[in-house]
N, C-alpha and C. Protein backbone atom coordinates (compact mmCIF):
# COMPACT_ATOMS: atom_id res chain seq x y z
N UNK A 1 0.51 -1.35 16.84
CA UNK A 1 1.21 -2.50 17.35
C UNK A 1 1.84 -2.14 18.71
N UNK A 2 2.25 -1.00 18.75
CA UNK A 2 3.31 -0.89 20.05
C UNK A 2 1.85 -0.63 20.96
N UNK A 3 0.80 0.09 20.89
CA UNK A 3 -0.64 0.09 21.87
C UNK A 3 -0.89 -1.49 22.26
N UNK A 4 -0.38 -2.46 21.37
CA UNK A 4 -0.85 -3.94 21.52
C UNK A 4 0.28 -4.34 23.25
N UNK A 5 1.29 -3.78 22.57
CA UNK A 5 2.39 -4.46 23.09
C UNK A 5 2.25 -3.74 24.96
N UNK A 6 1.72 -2.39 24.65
CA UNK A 6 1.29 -2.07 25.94
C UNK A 6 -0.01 -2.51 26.59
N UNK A 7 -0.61 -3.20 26.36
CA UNK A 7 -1.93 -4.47 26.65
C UNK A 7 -2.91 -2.90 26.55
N UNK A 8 -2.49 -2.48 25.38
CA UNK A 8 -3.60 -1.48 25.64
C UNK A 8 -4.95 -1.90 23.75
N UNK A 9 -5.08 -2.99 24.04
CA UNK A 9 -5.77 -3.43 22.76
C UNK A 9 -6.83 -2.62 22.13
N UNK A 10 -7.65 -2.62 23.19
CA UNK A 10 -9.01 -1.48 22.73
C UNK A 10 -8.83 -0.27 21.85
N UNK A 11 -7.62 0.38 22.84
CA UNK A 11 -7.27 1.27 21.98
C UNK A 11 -6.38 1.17 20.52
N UNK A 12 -5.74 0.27 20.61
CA UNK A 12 -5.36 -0.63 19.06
C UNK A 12 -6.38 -0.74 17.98
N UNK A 13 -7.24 -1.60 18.87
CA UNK A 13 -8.89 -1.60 17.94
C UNK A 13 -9.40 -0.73 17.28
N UNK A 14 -9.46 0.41 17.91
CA UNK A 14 -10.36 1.71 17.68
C UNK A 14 -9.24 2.35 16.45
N UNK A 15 -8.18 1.99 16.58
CA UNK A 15 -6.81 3.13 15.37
C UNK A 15 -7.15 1.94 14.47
N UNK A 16 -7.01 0.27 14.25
CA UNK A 16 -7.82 -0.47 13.59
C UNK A 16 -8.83 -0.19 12.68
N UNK A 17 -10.18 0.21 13.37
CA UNK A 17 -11.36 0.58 12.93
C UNK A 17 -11.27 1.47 11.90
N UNK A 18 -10.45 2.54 12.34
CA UNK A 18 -10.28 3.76 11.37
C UNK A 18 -9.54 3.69 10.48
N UNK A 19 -8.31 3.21 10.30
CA UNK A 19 -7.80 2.52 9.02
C UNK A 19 -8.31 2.06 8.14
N UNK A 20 -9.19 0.94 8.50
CA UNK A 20 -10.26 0.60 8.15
C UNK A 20 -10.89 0.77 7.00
N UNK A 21 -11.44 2.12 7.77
CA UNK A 21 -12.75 2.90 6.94
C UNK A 21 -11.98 4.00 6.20
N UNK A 22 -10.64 4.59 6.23
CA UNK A 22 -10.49 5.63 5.63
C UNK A 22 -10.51 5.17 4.02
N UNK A 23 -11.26 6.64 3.03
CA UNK A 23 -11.57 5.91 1.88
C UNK A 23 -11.16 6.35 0.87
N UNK A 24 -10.28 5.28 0.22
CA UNK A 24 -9.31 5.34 -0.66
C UNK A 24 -9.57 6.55 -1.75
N UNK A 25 -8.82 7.56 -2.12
CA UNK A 25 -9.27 8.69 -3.37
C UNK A 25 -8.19 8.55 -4.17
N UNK A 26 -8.15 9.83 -4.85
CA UNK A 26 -7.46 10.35 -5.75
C UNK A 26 -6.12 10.56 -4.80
N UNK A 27 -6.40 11.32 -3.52
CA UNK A 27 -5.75 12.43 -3.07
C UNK A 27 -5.11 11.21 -2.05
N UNK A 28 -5.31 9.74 -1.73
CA UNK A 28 -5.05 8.73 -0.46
C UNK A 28 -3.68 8.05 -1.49
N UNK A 29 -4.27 8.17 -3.31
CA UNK A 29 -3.58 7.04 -3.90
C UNK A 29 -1.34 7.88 -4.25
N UNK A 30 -2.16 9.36 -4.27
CA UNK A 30 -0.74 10.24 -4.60
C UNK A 30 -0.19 10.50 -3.24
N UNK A 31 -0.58 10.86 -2.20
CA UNK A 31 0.24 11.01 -0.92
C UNK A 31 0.34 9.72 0.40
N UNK A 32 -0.65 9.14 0.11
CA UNK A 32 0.05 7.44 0.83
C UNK A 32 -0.52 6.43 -0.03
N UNK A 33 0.31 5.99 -1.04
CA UNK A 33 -0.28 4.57 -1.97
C UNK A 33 -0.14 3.70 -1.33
N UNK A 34 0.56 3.64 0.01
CA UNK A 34 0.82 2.06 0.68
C UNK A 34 -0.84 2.17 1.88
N UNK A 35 -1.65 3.24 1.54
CA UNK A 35 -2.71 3.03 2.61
C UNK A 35 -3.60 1.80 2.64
N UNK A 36 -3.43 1.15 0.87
CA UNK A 36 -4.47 -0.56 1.31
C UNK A 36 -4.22 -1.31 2.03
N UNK A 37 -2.29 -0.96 1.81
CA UNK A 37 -1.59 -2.56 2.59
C UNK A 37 -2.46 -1.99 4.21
N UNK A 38 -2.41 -0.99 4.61
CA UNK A 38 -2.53 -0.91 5.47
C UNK A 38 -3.53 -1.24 6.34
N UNK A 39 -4.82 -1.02 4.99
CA UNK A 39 -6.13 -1.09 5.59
C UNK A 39 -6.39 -2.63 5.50
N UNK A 40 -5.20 -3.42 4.84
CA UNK A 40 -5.87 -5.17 4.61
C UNK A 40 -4.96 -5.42 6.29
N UNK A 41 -3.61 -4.70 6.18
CA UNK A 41 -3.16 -5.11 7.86
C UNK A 41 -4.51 -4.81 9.29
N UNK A 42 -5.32 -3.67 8.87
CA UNK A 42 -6.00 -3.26 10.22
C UNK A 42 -7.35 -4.58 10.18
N UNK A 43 -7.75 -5.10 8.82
CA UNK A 43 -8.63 -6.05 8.49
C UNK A 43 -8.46 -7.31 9.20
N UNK A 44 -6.43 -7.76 9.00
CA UNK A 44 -6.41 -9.02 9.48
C UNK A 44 -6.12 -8.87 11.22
N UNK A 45 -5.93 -7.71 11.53
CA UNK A 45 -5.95 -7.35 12.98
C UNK A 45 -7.42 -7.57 14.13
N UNK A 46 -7.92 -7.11 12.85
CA UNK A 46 -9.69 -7.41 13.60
C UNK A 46 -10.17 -8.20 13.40
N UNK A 47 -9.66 -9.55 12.66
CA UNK A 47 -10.31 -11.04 12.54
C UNK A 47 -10.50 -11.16 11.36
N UNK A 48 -10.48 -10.14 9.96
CA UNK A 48 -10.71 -10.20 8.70
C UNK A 48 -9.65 -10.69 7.55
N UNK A 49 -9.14 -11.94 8.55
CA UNK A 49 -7.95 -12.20 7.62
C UNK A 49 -8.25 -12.50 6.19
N UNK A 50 -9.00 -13.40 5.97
CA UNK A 50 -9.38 -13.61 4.59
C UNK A 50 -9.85 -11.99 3.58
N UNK A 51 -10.78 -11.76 4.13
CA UNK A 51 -10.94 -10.04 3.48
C UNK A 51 -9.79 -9.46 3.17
N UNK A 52 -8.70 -9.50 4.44
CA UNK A 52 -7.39 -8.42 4.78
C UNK A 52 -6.85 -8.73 3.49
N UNK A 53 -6.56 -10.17 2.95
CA UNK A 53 -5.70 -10.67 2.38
C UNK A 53 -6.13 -10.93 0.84
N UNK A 54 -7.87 -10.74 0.19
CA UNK A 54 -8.18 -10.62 -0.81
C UNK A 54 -7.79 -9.36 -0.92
N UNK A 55 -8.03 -8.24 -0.20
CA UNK A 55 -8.12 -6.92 -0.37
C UNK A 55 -6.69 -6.47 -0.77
N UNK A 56 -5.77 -6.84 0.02
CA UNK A 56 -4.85 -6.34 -0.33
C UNK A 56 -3.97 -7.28 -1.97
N UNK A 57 -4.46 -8.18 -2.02
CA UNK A 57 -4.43 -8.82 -3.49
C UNK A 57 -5.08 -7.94 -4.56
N UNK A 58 -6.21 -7.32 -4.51
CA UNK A 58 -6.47 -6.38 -5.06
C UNK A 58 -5.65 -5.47 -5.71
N UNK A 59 -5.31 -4.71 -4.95
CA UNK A 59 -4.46 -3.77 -5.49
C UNK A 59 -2.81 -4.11 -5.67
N UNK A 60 -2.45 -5.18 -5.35
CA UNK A 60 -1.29 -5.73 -5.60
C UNK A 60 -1.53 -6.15 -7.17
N UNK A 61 -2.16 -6.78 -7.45
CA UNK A 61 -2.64 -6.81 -8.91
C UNK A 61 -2.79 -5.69 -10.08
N UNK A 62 -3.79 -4.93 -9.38
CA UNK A 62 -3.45 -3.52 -10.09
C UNK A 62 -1.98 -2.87 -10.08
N UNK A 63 -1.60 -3.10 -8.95
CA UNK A 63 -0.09 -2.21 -8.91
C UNK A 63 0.91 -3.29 -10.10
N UNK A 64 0.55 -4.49 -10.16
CA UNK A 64 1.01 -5.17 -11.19
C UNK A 64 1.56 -4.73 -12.30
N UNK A 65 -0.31 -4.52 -12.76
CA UNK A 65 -0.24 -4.19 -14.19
C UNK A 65 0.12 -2.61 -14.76
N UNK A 66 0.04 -1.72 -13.40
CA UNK A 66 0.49 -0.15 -13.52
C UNK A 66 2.31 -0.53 -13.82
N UNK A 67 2.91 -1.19 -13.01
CA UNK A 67 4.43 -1.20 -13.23
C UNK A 67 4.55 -1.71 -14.63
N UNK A 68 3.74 -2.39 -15.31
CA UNK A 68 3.99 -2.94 -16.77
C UNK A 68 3.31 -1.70 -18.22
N UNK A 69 2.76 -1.37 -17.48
CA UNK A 69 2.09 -0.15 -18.05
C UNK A 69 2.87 1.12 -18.95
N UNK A 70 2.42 0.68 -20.12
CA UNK A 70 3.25 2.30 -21.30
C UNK A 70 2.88 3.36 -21.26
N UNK A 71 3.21 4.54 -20.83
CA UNK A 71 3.03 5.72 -21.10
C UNK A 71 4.11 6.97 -21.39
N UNK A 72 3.94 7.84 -21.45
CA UNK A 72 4.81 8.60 -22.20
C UNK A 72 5.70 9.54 -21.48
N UNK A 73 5.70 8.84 -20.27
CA UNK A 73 6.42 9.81 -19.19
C UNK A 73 6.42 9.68 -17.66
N UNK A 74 7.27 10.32 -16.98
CA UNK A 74 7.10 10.00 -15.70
C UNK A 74 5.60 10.02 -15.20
N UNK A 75 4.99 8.94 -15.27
CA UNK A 75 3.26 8.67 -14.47
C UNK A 75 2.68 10.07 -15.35
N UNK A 76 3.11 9.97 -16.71
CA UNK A 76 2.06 10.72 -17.67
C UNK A 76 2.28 12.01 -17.43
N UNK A 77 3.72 11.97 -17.01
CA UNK A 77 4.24 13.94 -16.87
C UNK A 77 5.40 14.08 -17.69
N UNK A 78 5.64 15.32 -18.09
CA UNK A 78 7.08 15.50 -18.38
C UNK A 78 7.77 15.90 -17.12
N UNK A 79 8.62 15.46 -16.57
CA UNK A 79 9.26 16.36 -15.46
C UNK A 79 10.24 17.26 -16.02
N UNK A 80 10.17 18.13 -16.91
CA UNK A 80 11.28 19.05 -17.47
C UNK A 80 12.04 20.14 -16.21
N UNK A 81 11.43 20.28 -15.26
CA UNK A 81 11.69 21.30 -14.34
C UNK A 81 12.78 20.26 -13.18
N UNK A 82 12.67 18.61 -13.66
CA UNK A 82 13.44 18.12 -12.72
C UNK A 82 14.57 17.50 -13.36
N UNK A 83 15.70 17.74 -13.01
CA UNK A 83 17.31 17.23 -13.67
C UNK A 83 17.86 15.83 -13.96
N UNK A 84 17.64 15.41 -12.51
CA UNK A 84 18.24 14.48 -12.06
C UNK A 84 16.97 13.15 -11.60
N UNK A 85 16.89 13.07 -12.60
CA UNK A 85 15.87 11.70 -12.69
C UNK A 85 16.29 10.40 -13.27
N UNK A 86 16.34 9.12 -13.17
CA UNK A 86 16.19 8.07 -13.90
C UNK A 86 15.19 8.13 -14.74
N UNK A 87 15.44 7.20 -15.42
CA UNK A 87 14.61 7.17 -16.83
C UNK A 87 13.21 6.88 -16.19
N UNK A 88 11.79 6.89 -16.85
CA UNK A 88 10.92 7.09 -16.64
C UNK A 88 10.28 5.97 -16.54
N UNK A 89 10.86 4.48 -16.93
CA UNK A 89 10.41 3.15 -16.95
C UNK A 89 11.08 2.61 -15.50
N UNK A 90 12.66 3.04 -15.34
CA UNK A 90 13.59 2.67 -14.00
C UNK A 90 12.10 3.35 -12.98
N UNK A 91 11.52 4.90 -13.07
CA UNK A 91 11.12 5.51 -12.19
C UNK A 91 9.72 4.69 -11.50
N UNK A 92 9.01 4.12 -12.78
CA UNK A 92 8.30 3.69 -12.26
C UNK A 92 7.83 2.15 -11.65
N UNK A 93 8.81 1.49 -11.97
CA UNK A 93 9.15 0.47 -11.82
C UNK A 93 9.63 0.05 -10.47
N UNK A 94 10.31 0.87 -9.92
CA UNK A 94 10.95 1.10 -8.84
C UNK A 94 9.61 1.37 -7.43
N UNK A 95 9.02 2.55 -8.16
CA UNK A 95 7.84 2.60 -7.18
C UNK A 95 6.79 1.47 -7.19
N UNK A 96 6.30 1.02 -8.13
CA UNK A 96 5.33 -0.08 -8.01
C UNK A 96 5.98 -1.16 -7.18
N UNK A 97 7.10 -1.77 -7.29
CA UNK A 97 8.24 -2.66 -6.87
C UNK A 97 7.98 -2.63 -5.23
N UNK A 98 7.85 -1.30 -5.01
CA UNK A 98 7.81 -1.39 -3.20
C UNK A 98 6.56 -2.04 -2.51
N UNK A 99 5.58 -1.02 -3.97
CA UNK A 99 4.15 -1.12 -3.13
C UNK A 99 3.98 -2.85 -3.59
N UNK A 100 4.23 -3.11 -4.10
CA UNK A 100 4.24 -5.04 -4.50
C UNK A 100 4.77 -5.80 -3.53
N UNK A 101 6.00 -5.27 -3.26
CA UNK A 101 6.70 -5.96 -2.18
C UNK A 101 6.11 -5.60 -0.48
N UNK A 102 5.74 -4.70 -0.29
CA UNK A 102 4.87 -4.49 0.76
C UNK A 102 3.40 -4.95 0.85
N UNK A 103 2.62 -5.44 -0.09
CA UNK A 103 1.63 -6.09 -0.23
C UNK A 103 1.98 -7.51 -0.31
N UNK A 104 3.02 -8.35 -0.81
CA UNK A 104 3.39 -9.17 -0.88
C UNK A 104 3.85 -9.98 0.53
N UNK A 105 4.63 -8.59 1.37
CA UNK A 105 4.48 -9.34 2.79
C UNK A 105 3.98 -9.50 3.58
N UNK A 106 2.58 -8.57 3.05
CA UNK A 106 1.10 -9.53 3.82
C UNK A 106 0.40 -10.41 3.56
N UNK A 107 0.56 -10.84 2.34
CA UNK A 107 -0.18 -11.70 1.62
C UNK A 107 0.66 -13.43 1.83
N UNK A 108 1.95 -13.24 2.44
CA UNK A 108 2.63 -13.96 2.60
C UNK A 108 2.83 -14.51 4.12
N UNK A 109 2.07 -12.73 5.06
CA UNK A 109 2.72 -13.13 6.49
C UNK A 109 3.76 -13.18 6.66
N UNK A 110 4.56 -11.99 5.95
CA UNK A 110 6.21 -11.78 6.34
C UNK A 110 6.36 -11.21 6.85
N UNK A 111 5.52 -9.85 6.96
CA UNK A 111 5.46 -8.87 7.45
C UNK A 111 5.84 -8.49 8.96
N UNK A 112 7.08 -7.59 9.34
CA UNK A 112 7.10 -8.11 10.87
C UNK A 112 5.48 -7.34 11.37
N UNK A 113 4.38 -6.51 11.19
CA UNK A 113 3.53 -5.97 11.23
C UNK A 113 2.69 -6.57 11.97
N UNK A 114 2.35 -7.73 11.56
CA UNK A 114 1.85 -8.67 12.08
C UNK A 114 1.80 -8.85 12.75
C-alpha cells in the first residue's frame, strides 16, 4: 500500500503477485495464519475481487468451525511446561476470534487495507 501511495504501482503489483502465489502449508498455517486474508487482499488488489472475497470466506469458515471445535487441549497439546495460560477453550477462542475478525474486514471492506 505505501508503494501505491508512492505512484510506484508496478512495483505494488509484482509484491501482489507473490502473495498471491505463496502456498499455503503446514508450516504458512502455524507461523502466519493471517497469510489467506492476505492473499484474498493481494487478489482484490489485482482485480480479483470476487475470488479475493470467496477465498478469503473460505477459510473464515473453517476458522469458524476450528474456534467451535473440542479437543483436549491447548490446539491438541498439553502445555505443562507453560504456567501462565488461560484455559484452553478462552485460548483458542481468542485466536480464531482475530483471524475471523480480520477476514471479516475484508469480506466486509472495512479493512483500512484496502
Amino acid at each position: 500500500m505505501t508503494l501505491i501511495k508512492l505512484n510506484r504501482a508496478d512495483d505494488a503489483e509484482n509484491i501482489f503477485k507473490y502473495i498471491e502465489g505463496i502456498y499455503v502449508d503446514f508450516f504458512s498455517n502455524m507461523h502466519l495464519p493471517e497469510l489467506p486474508v492476505y492473499q484474498a487482499l493481494a487478489k482484490i488488489r489485482l482485480g480479483k475481487g470476487e475470488e479475493g472475497i470467496a477465498y478469503c470466506r473460505k477459510f473464515r469458515d473453517e476458522w469458524a468451525a476450528a474456534r467451535v471445535r473440542k479437543d483436549s487441549g491447548y490446539f491438541n497439546t498439553t502445555p505443562f511446561f507453560i504456567s501462565y495460560l488461560d484455559d484452553a477453550k478462552t485460548m483458542r477462542e481468542a485466536y480464531y476470534d482475530r483471524l475471523i475478525n480480520f477476514a471479516d474486514s475484508v469480506i466486509n471492506g472495512t479493512t483500512e487495507l484496502l
